[in-house]
N, C-alpha and C. Protein backbone atom coordinates (compact mmCIF):
# COMPACT_ATOMS: atom_id res chain seq x y z
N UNK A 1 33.23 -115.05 -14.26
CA UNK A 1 33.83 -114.40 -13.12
C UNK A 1 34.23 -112.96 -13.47
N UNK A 2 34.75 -112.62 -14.76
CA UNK A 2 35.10 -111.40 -15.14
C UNK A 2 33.90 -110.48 -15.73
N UNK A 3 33.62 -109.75 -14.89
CA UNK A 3 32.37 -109.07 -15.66
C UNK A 3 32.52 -107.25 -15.63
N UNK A 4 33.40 -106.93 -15.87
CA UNK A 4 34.38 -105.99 -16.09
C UNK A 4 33.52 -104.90 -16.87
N UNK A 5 33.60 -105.78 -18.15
CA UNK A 5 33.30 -105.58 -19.66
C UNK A 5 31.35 -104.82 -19.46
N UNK A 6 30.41 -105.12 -18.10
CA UNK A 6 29.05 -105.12 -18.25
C UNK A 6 28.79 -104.12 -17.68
N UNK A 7 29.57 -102.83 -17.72
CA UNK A 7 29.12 -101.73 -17.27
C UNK A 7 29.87 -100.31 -17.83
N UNK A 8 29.84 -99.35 -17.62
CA UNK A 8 30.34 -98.45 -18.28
C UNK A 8 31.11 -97.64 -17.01
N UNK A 9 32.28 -97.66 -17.15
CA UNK A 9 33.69 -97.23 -16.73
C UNK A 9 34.33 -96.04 -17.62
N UNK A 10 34.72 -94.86 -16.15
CA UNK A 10 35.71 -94.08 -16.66
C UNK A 10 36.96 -94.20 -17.30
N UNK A 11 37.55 -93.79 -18.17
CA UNK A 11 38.60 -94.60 -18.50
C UNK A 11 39.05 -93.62 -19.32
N UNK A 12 39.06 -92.44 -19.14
CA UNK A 12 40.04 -90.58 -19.79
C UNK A 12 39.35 -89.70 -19.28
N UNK A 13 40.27 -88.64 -18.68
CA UNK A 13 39.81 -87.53 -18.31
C UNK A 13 40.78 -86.63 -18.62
N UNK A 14 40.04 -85.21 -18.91
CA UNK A 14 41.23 -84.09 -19.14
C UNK A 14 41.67 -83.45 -18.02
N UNK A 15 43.05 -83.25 -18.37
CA UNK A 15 43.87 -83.07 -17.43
C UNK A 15 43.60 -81.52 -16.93
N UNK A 16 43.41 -80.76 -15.23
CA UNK A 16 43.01 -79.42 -15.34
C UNK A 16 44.25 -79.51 -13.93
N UNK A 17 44.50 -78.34 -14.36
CA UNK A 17 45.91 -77.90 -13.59
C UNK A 17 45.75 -78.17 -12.28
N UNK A 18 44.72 -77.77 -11.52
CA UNK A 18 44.94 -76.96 -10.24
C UNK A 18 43.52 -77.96 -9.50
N UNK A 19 43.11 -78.77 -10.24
CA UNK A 19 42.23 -79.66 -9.81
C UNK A 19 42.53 -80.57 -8.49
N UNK A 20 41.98 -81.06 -7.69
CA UNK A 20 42.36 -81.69 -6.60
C UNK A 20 41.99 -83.17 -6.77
N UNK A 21 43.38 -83.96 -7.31
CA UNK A 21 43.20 -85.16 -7.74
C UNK A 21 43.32 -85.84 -6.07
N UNK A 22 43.04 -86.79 -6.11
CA UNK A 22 42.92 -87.43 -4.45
C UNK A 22 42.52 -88.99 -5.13
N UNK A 23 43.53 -89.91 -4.49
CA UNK A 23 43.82 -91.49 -4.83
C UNK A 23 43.58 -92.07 -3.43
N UNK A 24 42.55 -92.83 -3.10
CA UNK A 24 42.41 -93.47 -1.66
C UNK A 24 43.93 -94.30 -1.17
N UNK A 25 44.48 -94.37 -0.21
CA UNK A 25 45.17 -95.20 0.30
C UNK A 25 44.55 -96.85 0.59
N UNK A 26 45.17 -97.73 -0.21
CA UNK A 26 44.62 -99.03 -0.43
C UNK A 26 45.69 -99.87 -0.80
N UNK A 27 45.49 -101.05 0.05
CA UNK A 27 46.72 -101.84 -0.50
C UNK A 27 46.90 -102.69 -1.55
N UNK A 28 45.72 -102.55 -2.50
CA UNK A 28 45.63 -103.49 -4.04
C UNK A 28 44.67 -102.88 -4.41
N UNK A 29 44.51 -103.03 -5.76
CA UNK A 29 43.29 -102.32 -6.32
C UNK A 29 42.88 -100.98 -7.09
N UNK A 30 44.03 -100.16 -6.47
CA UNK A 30 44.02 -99.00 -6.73
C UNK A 30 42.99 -98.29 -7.87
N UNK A 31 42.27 -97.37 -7.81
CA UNK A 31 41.51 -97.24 -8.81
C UNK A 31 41.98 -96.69 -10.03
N UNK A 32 41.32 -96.73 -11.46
CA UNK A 32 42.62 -95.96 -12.22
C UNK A 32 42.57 -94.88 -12.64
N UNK A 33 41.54 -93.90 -11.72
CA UNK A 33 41.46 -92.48 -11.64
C UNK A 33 41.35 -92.13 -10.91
N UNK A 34 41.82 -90.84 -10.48
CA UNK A 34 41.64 -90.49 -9.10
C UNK A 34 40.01 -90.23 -8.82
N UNK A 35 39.88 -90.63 -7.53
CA UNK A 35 37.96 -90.67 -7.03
C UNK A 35 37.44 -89.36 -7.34
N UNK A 36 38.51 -87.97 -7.25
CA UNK A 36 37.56 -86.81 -7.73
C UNK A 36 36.93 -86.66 -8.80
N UNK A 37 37.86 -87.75 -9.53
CA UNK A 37 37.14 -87.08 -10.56
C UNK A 37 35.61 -87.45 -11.71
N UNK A 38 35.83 -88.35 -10.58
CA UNK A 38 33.75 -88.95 -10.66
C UNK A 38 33.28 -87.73 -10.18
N UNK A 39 33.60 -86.73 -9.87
CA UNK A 39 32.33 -85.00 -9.72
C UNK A 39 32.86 -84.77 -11.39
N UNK A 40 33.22 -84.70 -12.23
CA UNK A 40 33.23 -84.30 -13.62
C UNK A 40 32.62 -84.22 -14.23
N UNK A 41 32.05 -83.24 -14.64
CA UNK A 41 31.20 -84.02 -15.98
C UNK A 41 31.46 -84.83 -17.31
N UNK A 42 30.63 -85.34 -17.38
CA UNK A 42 31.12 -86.79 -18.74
C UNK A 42 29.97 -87.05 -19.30
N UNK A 43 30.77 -88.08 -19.84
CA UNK A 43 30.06 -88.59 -21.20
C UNK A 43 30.09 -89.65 -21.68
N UNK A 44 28.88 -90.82 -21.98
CA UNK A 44 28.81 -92.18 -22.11
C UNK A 44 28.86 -91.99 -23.64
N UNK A 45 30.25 -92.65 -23.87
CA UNK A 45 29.64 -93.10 -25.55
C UNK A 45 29.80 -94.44 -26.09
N UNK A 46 29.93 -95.10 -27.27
CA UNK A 46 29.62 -96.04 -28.12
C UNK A 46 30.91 -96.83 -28.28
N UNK A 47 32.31 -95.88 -27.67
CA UNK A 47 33.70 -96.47 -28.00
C UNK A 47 34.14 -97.70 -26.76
N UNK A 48 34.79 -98.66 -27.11
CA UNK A 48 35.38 -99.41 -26.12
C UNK A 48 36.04 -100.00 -26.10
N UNK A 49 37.22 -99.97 -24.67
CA UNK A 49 38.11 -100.36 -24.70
C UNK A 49 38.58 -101.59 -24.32
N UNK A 50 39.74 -102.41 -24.62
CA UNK A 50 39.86 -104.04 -24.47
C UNK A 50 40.96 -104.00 -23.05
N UNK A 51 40.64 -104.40 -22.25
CA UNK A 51 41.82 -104.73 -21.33
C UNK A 51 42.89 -105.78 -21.31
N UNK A 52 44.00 -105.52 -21.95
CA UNK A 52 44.47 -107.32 -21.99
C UNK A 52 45.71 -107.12 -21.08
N UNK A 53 45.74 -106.78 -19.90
CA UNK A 53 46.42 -106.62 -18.91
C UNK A 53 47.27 -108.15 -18.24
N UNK A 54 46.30 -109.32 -18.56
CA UNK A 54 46.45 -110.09 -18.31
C UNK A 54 46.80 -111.41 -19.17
N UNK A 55 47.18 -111.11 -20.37
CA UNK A 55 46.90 -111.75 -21.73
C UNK A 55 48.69 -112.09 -21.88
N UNK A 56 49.24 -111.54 -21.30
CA UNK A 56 50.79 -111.47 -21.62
C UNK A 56 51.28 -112.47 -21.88
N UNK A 57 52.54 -113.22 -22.04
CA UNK A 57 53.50 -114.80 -21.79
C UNK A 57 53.47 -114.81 -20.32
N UNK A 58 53.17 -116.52 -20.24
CA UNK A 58 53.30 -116.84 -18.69
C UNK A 58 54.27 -116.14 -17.59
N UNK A 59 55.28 -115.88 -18.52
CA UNK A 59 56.58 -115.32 -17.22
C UNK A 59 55.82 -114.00 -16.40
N UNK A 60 55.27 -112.73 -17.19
CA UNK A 60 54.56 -111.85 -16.86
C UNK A 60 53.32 -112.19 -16.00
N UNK A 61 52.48 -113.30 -16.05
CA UNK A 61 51.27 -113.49 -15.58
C UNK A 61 51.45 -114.09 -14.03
N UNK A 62 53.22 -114.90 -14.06
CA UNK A 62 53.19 -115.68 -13.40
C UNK A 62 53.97 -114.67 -11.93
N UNK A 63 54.55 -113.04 -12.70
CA UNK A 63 54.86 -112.26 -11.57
C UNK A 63 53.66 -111.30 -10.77
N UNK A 64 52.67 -111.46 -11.91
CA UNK A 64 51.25 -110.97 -10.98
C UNK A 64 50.50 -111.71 -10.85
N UNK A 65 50.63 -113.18 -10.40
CA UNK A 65 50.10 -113.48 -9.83
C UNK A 65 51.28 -113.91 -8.50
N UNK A 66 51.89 -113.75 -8.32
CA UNK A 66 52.81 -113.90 -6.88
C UNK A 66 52.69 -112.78 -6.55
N UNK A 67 52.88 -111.41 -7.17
CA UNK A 67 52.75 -109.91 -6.72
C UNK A 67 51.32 -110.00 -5.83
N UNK A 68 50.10 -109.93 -6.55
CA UNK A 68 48.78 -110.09 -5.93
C UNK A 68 48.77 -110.98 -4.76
N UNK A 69 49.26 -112.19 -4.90
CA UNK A 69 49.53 -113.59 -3.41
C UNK A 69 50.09 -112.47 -2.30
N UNK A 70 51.10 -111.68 -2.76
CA UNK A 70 52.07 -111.05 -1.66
C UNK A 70 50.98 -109.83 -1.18
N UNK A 71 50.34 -109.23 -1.77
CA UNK A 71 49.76 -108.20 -1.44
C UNK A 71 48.46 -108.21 -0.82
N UNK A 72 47.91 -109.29 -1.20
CA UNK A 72 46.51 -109.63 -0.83
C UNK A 72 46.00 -111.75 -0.53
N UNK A 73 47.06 -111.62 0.44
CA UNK A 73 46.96 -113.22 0.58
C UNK A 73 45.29 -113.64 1.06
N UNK A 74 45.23 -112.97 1.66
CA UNK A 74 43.62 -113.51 1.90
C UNK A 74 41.96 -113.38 0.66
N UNK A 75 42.60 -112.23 0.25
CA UNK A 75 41.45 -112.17 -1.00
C UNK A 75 41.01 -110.75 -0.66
N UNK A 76 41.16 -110.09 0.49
CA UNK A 76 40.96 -108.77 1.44
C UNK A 76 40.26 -108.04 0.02
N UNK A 77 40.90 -107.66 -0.86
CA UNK A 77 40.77 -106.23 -1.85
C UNK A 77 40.38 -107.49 -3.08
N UNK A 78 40.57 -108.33 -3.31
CA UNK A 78 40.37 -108.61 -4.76
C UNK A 78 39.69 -110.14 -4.08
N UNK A 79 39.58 -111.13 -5.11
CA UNK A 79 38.79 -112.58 -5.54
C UNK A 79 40.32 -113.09 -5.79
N UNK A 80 40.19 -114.39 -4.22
CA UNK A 80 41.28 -115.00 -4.72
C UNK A 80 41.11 -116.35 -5.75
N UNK A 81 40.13 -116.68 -6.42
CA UNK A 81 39.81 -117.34 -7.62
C UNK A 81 40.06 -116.57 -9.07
N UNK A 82 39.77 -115.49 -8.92
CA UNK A 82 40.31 -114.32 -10.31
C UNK A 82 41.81 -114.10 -10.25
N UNK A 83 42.56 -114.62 -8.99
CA UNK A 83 43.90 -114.70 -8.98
C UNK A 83 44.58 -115.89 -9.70
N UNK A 84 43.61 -116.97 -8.98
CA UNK A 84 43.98 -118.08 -9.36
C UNK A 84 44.04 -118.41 -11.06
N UNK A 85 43.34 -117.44 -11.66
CA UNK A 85 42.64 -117.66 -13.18
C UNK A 85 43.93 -117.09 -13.84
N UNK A 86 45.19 -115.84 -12.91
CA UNK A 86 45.86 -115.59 -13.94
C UNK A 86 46.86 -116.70 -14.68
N UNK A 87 46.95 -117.77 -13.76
CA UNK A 87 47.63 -118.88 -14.51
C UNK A 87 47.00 -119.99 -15.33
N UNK A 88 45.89 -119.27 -15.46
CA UNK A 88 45.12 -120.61 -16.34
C UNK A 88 46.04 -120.55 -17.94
N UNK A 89 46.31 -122.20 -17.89
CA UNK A 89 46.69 -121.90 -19.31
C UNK A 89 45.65 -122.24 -20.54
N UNK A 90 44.85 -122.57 -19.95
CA UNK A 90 43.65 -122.67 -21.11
C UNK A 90 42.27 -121.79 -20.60
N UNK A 91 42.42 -120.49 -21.30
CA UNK A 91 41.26 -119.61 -20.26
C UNK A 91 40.17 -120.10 -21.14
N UNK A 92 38.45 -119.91 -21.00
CA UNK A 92 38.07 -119.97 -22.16
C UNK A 92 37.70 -118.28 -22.41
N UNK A 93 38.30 -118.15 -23.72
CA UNK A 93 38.21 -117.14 -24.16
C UNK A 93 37.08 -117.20 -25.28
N UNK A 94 36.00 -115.73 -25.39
CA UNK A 94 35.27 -115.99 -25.71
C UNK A 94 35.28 -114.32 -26.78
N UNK A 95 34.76 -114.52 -28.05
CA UNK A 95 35.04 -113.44 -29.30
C UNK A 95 34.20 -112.43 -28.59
N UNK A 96 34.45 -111.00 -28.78
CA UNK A 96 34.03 -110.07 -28.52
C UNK A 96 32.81 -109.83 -29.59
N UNK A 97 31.63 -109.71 -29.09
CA UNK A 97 30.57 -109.20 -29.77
C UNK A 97 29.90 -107.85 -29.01
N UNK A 98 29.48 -107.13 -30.21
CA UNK A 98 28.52 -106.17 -29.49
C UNK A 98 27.71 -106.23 -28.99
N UNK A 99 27.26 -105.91 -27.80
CA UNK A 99 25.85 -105.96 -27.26
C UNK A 99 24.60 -104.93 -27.86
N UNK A 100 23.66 -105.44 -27.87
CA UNK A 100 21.81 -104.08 -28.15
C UNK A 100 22.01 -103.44 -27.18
């Protein structure tokens, strides 16, 4: 279900003063850069990063997943089965390998 990890995502940009950052109005989801700044130029490289956003002690997992219920009861912006997964207490977790 999580396939996050199978594509290549922005994830730093340098900061320019006078740039016109612009964040869509959305009620979950939010992106985690502002949309301008996909006109940037960039650069794909070899480094990568782990998300464990969701990895926390139950108490934490168990306020986003009521936060997300409250915000997006129908599934509107997100997968309400990837919601359901933040309380799994047995995820299967699987070792990070590199891909060719």
């Amino acid at each position: 279900m999580w396939q996050a990890h199978k594509g290549a995502t922005m994830t730093l940009v340098r900061f320019f003063k006078d740039y016109p950052y612009f964040y869509p109005q959305m009620q979950h989801h939010v992106p985690r850069l502002p949309l301008t700044c996909s006109a940037l130029p960039g650069l794909t490289t070899d480094l990568r990063i782990k998300h464990l956003g969701w990895s926390g002690p139950l108490e934490e997992r168990v306020e986003k997943y009521v936060r997300y219920k409250k915000m997006d009861p129908e599934g509107q912006w997100g997968n309400l089965a990837q919601y359901e997964s933040i309380l799994d207490l047995k995820p299967n977790l699987l070792e990070w390998k590199e891909e060719d």
